[in-house]
Protein backbone atom coordinates (compact mmCIF):
# COMPACT_ATOMS: atom_id res chain seq x y z
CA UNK A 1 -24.12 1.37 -5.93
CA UNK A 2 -21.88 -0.50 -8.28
CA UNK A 3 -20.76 -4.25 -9.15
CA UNK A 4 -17.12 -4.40 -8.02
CA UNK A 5 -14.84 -7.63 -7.77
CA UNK A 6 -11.86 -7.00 -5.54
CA UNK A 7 -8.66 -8.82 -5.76
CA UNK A 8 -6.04 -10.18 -3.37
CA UNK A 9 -7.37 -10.08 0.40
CA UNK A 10 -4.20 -9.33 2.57
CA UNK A 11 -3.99 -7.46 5.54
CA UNK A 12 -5.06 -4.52 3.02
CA UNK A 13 -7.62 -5.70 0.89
CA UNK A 14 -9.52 -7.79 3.42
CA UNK A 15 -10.78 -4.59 5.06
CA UNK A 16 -11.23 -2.63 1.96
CA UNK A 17 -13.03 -5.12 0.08
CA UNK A 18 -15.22 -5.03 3.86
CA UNK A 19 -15.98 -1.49 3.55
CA UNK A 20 -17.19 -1.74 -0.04
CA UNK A 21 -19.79 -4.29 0.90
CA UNK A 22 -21.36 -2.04 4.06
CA UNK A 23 -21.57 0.41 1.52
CA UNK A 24 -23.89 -1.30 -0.20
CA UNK A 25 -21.70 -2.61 -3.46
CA UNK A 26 -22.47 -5.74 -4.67
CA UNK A 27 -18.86 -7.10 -4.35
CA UNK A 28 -17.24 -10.48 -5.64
CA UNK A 29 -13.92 -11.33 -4.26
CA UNK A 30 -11.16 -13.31 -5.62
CA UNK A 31 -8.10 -14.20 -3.19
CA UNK A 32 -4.90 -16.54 -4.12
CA UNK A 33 -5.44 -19.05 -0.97
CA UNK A 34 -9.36 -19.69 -1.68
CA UNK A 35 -9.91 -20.52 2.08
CA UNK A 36 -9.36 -15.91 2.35
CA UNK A 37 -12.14 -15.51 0.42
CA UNK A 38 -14.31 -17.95 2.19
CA UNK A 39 -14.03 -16.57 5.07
CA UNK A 40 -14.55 -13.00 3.91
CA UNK A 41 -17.48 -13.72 2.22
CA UNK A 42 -18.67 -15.19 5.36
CA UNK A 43 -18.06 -12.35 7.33
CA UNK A 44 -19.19 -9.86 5.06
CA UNK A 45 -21.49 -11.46 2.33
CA UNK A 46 -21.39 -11.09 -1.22
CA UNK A 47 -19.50 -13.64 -3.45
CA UNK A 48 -16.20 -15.17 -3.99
CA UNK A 49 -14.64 -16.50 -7.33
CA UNK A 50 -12.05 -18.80 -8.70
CA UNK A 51 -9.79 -16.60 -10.58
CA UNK A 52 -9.48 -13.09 -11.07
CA UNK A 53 -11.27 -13.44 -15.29
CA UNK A 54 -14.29 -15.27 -13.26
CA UNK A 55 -14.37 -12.47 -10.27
CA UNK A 56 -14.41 -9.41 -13.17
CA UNK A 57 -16.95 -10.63 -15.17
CA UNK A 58 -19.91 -8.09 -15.07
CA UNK A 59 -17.90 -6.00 -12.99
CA UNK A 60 -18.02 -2.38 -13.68
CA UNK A 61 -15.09 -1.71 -10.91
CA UNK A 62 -12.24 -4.54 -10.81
CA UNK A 63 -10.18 -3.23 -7.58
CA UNK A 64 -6.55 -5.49 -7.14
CA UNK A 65 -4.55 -4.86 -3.72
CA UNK A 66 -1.75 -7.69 -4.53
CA UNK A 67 2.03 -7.76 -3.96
CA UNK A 68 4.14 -6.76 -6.27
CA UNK A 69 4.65 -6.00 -10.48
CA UNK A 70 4.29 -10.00 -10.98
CA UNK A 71 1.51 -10.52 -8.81
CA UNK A 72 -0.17 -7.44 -10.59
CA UNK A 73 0.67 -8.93 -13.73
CA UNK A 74 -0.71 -11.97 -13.19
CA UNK A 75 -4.10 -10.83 -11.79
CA UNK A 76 -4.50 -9.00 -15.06
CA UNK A 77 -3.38 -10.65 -18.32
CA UNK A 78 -3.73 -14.58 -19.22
CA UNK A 79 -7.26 -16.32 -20.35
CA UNK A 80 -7.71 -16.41 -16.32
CA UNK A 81 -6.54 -12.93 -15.88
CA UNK A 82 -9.07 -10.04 -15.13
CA UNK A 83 -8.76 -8.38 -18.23
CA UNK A 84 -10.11 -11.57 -19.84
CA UNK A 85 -13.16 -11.57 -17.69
CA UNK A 86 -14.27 -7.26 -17.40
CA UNK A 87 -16.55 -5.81 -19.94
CA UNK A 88 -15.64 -2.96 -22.37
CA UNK A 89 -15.43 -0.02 -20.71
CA UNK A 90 -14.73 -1.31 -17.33
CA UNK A 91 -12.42 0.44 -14.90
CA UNK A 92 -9.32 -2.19 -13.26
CA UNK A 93 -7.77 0.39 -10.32
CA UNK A 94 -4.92 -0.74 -9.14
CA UNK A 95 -4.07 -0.50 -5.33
CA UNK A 96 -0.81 -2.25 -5.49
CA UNK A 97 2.57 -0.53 -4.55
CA UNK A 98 4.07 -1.10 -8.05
CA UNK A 99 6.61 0.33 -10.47
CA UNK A 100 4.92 3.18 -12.85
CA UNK A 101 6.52 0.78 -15.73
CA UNK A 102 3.99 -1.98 -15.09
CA UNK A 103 1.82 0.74 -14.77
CA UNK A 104 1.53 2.52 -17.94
CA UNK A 105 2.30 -0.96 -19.94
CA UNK A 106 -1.45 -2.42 -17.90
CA UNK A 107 -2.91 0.88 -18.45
CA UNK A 108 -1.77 0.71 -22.63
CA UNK A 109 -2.53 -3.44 -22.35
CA UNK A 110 -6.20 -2.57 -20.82
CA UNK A 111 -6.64 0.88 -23.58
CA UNK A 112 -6.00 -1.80 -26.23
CA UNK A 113 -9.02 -4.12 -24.91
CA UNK A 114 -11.72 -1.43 -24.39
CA UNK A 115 -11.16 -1.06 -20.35
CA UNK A 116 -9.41 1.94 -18.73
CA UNK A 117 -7.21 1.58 -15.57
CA UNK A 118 -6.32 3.52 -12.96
CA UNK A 119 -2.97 3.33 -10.27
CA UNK A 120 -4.09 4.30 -7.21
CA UNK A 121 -1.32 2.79 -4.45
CA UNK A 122 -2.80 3.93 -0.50
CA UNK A 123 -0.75 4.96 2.58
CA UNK A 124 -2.29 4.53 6.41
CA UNK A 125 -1.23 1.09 6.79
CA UNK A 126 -3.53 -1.35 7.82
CA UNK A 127 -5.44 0.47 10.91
CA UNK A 128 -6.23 2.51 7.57
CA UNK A 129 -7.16 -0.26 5.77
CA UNK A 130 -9.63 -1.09 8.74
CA UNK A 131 -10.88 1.98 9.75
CA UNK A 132 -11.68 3.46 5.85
CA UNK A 133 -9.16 5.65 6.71
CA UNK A 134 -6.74 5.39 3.87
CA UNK A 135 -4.83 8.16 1.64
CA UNK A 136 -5.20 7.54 -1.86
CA UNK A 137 -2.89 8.96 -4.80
CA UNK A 138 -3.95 8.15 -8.08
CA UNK A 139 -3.32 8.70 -11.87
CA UNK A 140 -4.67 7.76 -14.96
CA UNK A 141 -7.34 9.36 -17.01
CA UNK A 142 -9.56 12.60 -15.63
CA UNK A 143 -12.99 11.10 -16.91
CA UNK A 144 -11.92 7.78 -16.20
CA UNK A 145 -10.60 8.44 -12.26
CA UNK A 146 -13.50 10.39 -11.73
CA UNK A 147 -16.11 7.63 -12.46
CA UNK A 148 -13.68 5.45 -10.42
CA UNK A 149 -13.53 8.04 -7.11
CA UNK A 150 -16.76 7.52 -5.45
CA UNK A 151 -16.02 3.89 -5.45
CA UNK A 152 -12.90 4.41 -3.28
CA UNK A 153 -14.21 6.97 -1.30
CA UNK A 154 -15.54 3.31 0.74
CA UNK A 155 -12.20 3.52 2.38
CA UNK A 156 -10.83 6.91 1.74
CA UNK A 157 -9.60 9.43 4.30
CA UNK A 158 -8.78 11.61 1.02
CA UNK A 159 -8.46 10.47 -2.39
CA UNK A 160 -6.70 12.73 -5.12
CA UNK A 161 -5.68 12.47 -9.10
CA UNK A 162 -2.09 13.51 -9.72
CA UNK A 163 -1.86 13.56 -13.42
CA UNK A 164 -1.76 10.55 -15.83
CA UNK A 165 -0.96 6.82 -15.93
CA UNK A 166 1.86 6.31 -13.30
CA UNK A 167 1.18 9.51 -11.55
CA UNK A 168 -0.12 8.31 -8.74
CA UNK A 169 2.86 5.15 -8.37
CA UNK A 170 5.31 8.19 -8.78
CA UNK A 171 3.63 9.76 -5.62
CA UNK A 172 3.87 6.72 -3.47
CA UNK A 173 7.81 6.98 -4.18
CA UNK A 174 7.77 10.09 -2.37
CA UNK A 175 5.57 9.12 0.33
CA UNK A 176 7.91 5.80 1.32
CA UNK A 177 10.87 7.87 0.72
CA UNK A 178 10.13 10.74 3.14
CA UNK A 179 8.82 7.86 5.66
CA UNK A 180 12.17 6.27 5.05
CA UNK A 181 14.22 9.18 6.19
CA UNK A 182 11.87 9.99 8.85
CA UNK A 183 11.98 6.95 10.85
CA UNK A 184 15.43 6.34 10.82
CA UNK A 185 15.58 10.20 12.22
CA UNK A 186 12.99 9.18 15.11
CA UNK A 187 15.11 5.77 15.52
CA UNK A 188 17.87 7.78 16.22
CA UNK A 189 16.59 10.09 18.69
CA UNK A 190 14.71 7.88 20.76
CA UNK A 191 17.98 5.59 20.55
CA UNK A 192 19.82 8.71 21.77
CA UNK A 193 17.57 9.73 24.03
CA UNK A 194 17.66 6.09 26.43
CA UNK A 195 21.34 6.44 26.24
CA UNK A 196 21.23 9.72 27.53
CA UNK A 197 19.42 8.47 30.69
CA UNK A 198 15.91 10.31 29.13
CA UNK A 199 13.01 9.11 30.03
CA UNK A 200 11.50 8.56 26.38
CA UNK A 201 8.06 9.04 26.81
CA UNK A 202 8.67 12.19 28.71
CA UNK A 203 10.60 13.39 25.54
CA UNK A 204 8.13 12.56 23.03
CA UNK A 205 5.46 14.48 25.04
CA UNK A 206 7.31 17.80 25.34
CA UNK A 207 8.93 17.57 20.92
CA UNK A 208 5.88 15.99 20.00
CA UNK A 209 3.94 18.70 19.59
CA UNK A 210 6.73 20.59 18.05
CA UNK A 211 8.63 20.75 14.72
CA UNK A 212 9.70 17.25 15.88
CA UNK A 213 6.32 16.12 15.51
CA UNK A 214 5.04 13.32 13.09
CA UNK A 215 2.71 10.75 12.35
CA UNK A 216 5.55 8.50 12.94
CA UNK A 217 6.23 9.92 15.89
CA UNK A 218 2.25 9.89 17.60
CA UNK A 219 1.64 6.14 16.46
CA UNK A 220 4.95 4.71 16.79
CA UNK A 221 6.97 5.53 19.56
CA UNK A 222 5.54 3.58 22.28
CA UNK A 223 5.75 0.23 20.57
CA UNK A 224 9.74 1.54 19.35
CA UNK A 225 10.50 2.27 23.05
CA UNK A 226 8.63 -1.09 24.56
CA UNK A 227 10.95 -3.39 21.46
CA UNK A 228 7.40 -4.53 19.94
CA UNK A 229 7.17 -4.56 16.43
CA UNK A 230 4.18 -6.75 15.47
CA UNK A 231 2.37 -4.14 13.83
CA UNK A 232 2.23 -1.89 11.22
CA UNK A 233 4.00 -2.38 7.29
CA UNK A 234 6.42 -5.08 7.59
CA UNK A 235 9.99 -4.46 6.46
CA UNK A 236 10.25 -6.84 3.78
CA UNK A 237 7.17 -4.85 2.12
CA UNK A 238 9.21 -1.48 2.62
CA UNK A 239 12.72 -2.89 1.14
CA UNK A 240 10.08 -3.67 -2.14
CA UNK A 241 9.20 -0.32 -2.19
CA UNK A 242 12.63 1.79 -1.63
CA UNK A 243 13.67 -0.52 -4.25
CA UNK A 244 10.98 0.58 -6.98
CA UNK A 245 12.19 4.11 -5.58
CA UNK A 246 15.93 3.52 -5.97
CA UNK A 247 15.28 2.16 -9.19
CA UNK A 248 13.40 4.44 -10.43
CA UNK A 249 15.75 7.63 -9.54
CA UNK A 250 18.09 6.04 -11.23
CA UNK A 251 16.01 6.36 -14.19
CA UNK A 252 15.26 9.66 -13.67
CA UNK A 253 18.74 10.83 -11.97
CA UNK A 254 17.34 11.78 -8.85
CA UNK A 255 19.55 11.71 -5.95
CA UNK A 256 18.38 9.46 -2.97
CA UNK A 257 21.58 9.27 -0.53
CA UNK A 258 19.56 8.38 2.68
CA UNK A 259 16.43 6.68 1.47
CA UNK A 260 19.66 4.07 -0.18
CA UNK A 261 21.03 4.37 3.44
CA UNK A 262 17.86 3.74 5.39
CA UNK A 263 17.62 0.79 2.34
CA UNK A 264 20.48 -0.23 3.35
CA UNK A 265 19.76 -0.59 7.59
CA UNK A 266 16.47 -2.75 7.20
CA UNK A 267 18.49 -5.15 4.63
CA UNK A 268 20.68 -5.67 8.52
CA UNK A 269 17.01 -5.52 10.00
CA UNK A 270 16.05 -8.71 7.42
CA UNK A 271 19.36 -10.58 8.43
CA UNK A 272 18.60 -9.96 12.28
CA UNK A 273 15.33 -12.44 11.30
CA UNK A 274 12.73 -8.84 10.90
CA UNK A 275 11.88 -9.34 7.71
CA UNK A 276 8.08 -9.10 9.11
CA UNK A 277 8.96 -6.96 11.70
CA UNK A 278 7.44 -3.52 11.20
CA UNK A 279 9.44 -0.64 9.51
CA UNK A 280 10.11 0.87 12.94
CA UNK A 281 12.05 -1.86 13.58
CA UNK A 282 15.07 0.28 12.50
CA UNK A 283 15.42 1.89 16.49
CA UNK A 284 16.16 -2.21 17.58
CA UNK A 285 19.40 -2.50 14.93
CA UNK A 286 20.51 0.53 16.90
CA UNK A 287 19.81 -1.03 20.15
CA UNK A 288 21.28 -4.18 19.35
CA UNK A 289 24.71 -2.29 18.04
CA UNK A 290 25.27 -0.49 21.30
């Protein structure tokens, strides 16, 4: 069992930070709104902190599940940072959806102190989060992620290395880009298929199990159909994302004509008042247009 402090306890890292402790890690918390980390500690035991230098010191695993590049950046660097606070040869991974910039510039930053770091962004969403279910794509160092990957294994579904510092960022571009295209495709056929007279449920059960089939498709289409959207990644989280992708094919001349599309729709999504809506919210803009 290890020392870990985990930072930033959103819908994410609440439950993750959970499944570390009933694993047995001894596990220090440090949360933005201190009241979070109260009640988590509570709930699951351990300790909490008041910044991120004072949650990572004597860690030997500093796990951050923040917001974006800033957040990141400010949970790491600055005399209250948690690079200030880990001991040399400590491991920061990095569970953030983030740009592989920020990435390899924290992982060069932490090289330069002693401590390694590894990216290691998660798809499943939070019934992932909550049920240790998660996907985890990581980069960074071989020796270093595979000290790291018995750690995350707390919460993992499947973990894997993808090659070096920013590997694993690079992978959650694909995975938000293929989800982007995917449901706008299932938005459109369930949108077809009520103004067709279908009976959409009906529909799902005979394609699901098809090449229509996804896991868009199994744990979404109910709540699309029934206009509830409470659940799941919200859109304003997914616009962050396509535009790390978007800006990062740019960089690398990819071409991305639907995921900038898709992009596109849930901007109409946010002005509809859905910023917090989930991302299958693009089937109501459809609705709502006719």
């Amino acid at each position: 069992m290890a020392k870990v402090a985990f930072l930033g306890l959103g819908v994410m890292g609440y439950p993750m930070a959970g499944h570390l402790a009933k694993a047995g890690h001894d596990v220090c918390v440090y949360n933005r709104t201190a009241a979070k980390a109260d009640a988590w500690v509570a709930q699951h035991g351990g300790r909490s902190a008041a910044s991120p230098a004072k949650a990572a010191a004597g860690a030997e695993f500093v796990m951050a599940c923040v917001g974006n590049d800033d957040d990141l950046r400010g949970v790491c660097e600055g005399a209250d940072g948690a690079f200030a606070g880990m001991e040399q040869g400590a491991v920061f991974v990095d569970h953030t959806t983030v740009s592989a910039a920020i990435t390899r510039e924290l992982h060069s930053t932490a090289g330069g102190l002693g401590l390694h770091f590894v990216d290691a962004p998660v798809s499943g969403g939070q019934a992932g989060a909550e049920n240790g279910q998660l996907v985890i794509m990581c980069g960074g160092d071989e020796d270093i992620y595979a000290r790291a990957e018995p750690v995350m294994q707390a919460y993992a579904k499947l973990c894997k290395r993808l090659g070096d510092s920013g590997s694993g960022q690079l992978t959650k571009m694909v995975n938000q880009i293929c989800i982007a295209g995917l449901v706008q495709g299932l938005s459109e056929g369930l949108h077809f298929a009520q103004k067709a007279g279908l009976d959409g449920r009906a529909v799902v059960e005979v394609i699901g199990g098809g090449a229509a089939g996804s896991w868009q498709m199994v744990n979404r289409y109910e709540t699309m159909l029934d206009d509830k959207f409470d659940h799941g990644f919200a859109v304003d989280w997914m616009r962050k994302d396509l535009g790390i992708c978007l800006s990062t094919a740019n960089e690398n001349g990819a071409s991305l004509p639907v995921t900038a599309l898709v992009d596109q729709f849930y901007k109409d999504i946010q002005k509809m008042g859905g910023g917090r809506w989930d991302t299958s919210s693009l089937i109501k803009r459809l609705n709502e247009a006719g």
